[in-house]
N, C-alpha and C. Protein backbone atom coordinates (compact mmCIF):
# COMPACT_ATOMS: atom_id res chain seq x y z
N UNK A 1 -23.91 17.38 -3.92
CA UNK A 1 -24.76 16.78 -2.90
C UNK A 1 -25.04 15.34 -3.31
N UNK A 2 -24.74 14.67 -2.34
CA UNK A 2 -24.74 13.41 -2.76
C UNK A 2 -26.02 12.50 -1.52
N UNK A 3 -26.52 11.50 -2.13
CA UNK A 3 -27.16 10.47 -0.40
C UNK A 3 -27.23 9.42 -1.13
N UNK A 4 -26.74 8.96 0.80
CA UNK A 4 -26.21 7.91 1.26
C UNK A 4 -27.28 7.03 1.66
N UNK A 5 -27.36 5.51 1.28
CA UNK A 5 -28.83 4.75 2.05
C UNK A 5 -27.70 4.22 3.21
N UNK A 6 -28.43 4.38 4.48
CA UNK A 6 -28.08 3.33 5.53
C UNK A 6 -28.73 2.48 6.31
N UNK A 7 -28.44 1.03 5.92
CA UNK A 7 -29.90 -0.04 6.46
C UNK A 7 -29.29 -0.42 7.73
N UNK A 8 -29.73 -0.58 9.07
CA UNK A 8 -29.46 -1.23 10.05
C UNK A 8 -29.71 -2.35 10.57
N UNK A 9 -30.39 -2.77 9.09
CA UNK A 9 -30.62 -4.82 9.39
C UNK A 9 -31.86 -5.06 10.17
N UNK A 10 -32.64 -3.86 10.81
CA UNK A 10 -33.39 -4.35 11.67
C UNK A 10 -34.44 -3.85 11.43
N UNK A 11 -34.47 -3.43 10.19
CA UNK A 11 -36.00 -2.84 8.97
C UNK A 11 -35.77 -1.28 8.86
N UNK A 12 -35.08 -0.72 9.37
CA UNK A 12 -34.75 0.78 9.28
C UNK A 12 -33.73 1.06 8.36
N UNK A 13 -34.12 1.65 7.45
CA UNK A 13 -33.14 2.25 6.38
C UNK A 13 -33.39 3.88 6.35
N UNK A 14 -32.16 4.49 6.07
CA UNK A 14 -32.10 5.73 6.18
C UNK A 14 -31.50 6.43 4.98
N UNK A 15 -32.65 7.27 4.42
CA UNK A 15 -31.30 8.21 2.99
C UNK A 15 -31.19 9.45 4.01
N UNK A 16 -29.98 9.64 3.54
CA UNK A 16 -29.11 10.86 4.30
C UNK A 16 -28.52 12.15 2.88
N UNK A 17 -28.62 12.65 3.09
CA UNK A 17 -28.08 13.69 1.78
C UNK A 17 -26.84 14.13 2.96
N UNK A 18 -25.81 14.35 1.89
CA UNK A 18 -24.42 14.81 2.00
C UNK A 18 -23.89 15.52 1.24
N UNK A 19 -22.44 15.81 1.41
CA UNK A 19 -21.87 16.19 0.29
C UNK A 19 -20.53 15.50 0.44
N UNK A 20 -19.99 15.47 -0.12
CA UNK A 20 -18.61 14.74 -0.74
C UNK A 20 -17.62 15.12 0.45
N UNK A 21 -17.20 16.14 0.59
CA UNK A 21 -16.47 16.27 1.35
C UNK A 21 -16.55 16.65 2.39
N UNK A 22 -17.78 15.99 3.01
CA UNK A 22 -18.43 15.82 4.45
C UNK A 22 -17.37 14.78 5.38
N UNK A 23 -17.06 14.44 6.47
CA UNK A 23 -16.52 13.52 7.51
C UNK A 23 -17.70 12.50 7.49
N UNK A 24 -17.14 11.08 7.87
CA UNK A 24 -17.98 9.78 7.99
C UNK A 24 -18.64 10.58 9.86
N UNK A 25 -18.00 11.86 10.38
CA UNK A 25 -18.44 11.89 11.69
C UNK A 25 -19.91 13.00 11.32
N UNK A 26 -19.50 14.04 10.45
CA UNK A 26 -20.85 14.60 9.93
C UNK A 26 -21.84 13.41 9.75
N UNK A 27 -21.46 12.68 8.80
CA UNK A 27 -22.94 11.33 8.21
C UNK A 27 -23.10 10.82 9.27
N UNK A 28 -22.43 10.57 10.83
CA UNK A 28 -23.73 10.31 11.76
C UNK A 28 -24.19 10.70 12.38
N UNK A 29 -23.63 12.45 12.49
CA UNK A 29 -24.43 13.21 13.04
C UNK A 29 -25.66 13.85 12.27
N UNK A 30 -25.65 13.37 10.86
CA UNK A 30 -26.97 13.10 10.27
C UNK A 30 -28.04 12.40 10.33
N UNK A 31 -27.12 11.44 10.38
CA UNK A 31 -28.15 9.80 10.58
C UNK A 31 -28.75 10.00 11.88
N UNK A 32 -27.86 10.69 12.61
CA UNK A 32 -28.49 10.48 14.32
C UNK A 32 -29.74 11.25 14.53
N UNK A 33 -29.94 12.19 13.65
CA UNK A 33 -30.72 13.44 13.75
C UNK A 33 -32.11 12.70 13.52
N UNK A 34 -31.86 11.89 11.83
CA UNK A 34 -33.09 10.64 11.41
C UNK A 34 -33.22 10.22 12.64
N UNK A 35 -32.71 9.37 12.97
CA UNK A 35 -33.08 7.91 13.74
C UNK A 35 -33.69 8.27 15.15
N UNK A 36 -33.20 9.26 15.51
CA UNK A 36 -33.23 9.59 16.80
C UNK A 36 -32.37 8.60 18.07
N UNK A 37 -31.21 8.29 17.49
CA UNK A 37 -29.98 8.07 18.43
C UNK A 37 -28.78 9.16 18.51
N UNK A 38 -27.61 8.87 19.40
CA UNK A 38 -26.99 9.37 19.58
C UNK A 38 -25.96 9.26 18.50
N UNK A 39 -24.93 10.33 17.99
CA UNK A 39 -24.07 10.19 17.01
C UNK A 39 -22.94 9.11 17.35
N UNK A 40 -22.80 8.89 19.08
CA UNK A 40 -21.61 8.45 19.39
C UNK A 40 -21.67 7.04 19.36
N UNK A 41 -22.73 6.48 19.54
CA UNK A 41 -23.52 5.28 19.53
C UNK A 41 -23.87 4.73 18.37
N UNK A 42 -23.29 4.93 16.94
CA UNK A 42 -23.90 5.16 15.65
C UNK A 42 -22.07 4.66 14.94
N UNK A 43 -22.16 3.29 14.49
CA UNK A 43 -21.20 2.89 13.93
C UNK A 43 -21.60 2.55 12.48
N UNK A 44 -20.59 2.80 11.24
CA UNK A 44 -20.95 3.14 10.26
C UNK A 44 -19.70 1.99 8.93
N UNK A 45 -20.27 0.87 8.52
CA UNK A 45 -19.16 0.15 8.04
C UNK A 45 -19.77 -0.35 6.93
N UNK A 46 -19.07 -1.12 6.06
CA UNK A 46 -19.54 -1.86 4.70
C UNK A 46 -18.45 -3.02 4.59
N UNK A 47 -19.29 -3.91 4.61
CA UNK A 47 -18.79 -5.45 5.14
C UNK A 47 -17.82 -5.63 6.34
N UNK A 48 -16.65 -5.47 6.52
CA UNK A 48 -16.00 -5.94 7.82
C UNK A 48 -15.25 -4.31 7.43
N UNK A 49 -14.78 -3.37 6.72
CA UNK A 49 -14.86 -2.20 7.38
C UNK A 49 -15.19 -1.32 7.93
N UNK A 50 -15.10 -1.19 8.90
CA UNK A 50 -15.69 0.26 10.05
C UNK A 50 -14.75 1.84 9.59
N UNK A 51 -15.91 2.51 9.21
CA UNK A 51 -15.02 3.92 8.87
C UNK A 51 -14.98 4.45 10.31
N UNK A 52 -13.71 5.15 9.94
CA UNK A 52 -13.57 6.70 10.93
C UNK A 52 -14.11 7.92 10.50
N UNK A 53 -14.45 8.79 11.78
CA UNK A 53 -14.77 9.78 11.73
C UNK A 53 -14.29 11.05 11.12
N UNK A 54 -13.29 11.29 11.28
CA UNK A 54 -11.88 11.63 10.83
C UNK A 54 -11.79 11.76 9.22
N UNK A 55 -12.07 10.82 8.69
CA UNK A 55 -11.86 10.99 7.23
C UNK A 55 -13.57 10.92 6.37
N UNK A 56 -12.81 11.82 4.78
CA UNK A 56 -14.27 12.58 4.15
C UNK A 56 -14.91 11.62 3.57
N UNK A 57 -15.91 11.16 2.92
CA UNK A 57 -16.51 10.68 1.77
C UNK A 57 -16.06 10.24 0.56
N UNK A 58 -15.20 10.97 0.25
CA UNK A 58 -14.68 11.15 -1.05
C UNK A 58 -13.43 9.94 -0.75
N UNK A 59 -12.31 10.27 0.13
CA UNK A 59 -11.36 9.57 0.58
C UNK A 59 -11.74 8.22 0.51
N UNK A 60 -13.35 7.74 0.67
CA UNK A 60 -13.63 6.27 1.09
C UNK A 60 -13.89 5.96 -0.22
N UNK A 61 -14.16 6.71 -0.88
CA UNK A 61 -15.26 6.81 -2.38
C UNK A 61 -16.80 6.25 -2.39
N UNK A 62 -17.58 6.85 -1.43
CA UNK A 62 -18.28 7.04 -1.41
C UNK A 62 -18.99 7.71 -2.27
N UNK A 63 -19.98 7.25 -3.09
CA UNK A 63 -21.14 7.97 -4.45
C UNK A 63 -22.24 8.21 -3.76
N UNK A 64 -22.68 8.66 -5.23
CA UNK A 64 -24.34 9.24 -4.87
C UNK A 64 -24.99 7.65 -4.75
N UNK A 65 -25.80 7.65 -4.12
CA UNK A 65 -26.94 6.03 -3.95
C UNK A 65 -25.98 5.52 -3.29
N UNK A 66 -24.88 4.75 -2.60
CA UNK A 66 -24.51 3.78 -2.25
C UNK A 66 -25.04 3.34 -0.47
N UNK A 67 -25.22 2.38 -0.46
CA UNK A 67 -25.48 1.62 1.10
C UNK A 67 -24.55 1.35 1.87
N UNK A 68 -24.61 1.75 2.88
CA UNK A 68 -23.95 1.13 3.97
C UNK A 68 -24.66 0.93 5.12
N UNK A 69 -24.07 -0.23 6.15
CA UNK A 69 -24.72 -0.92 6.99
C UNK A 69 -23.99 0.38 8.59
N UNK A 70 -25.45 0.47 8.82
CA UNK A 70 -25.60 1.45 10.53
C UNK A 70 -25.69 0.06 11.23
N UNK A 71 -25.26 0.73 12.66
CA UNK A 71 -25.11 -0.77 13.70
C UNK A 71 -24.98 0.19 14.96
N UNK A 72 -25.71 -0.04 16.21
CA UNK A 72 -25.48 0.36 17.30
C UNK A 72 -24.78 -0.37 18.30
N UNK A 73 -23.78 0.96 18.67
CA UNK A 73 -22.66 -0.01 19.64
C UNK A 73 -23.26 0.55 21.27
């Protein structure tokens, strides 16, 4: 079990608990659950990459504590 911080720049930061070999589409149907947005509406990147849904945690190398930037499309 791992969590994830996700700041959306606009004072909202979110820890999310996961696990490793969760989908980047599970972590926003986590995040969405926090925030109270929609999962589909819920883009998920770290600097100019945007992950897919499609692939796990682990694949990105994603750790325990690390940040990534939420952004609504």
């Amino acid at each position: 079990m791992i969590e994830v911080v996700l700041n959306d720049r606009l004072g909202k930061k979110v820890r999310v608990k996961c696990n490793e070999d969760d989908t980047i589409g599970d972590l926003k149907k986590l995040a969405a659950a926090q925030t109270g947005t929609r999962a589909d509406k819920i883009r998920i990147q770290k600097w100019y990459n945007i992950y897919k849904d499609h692939i796990t945690l682990k694949d990105y190398e994603i750790h325990d504590g690390m940040g990534l930037e939420l952004y609504y499309n």
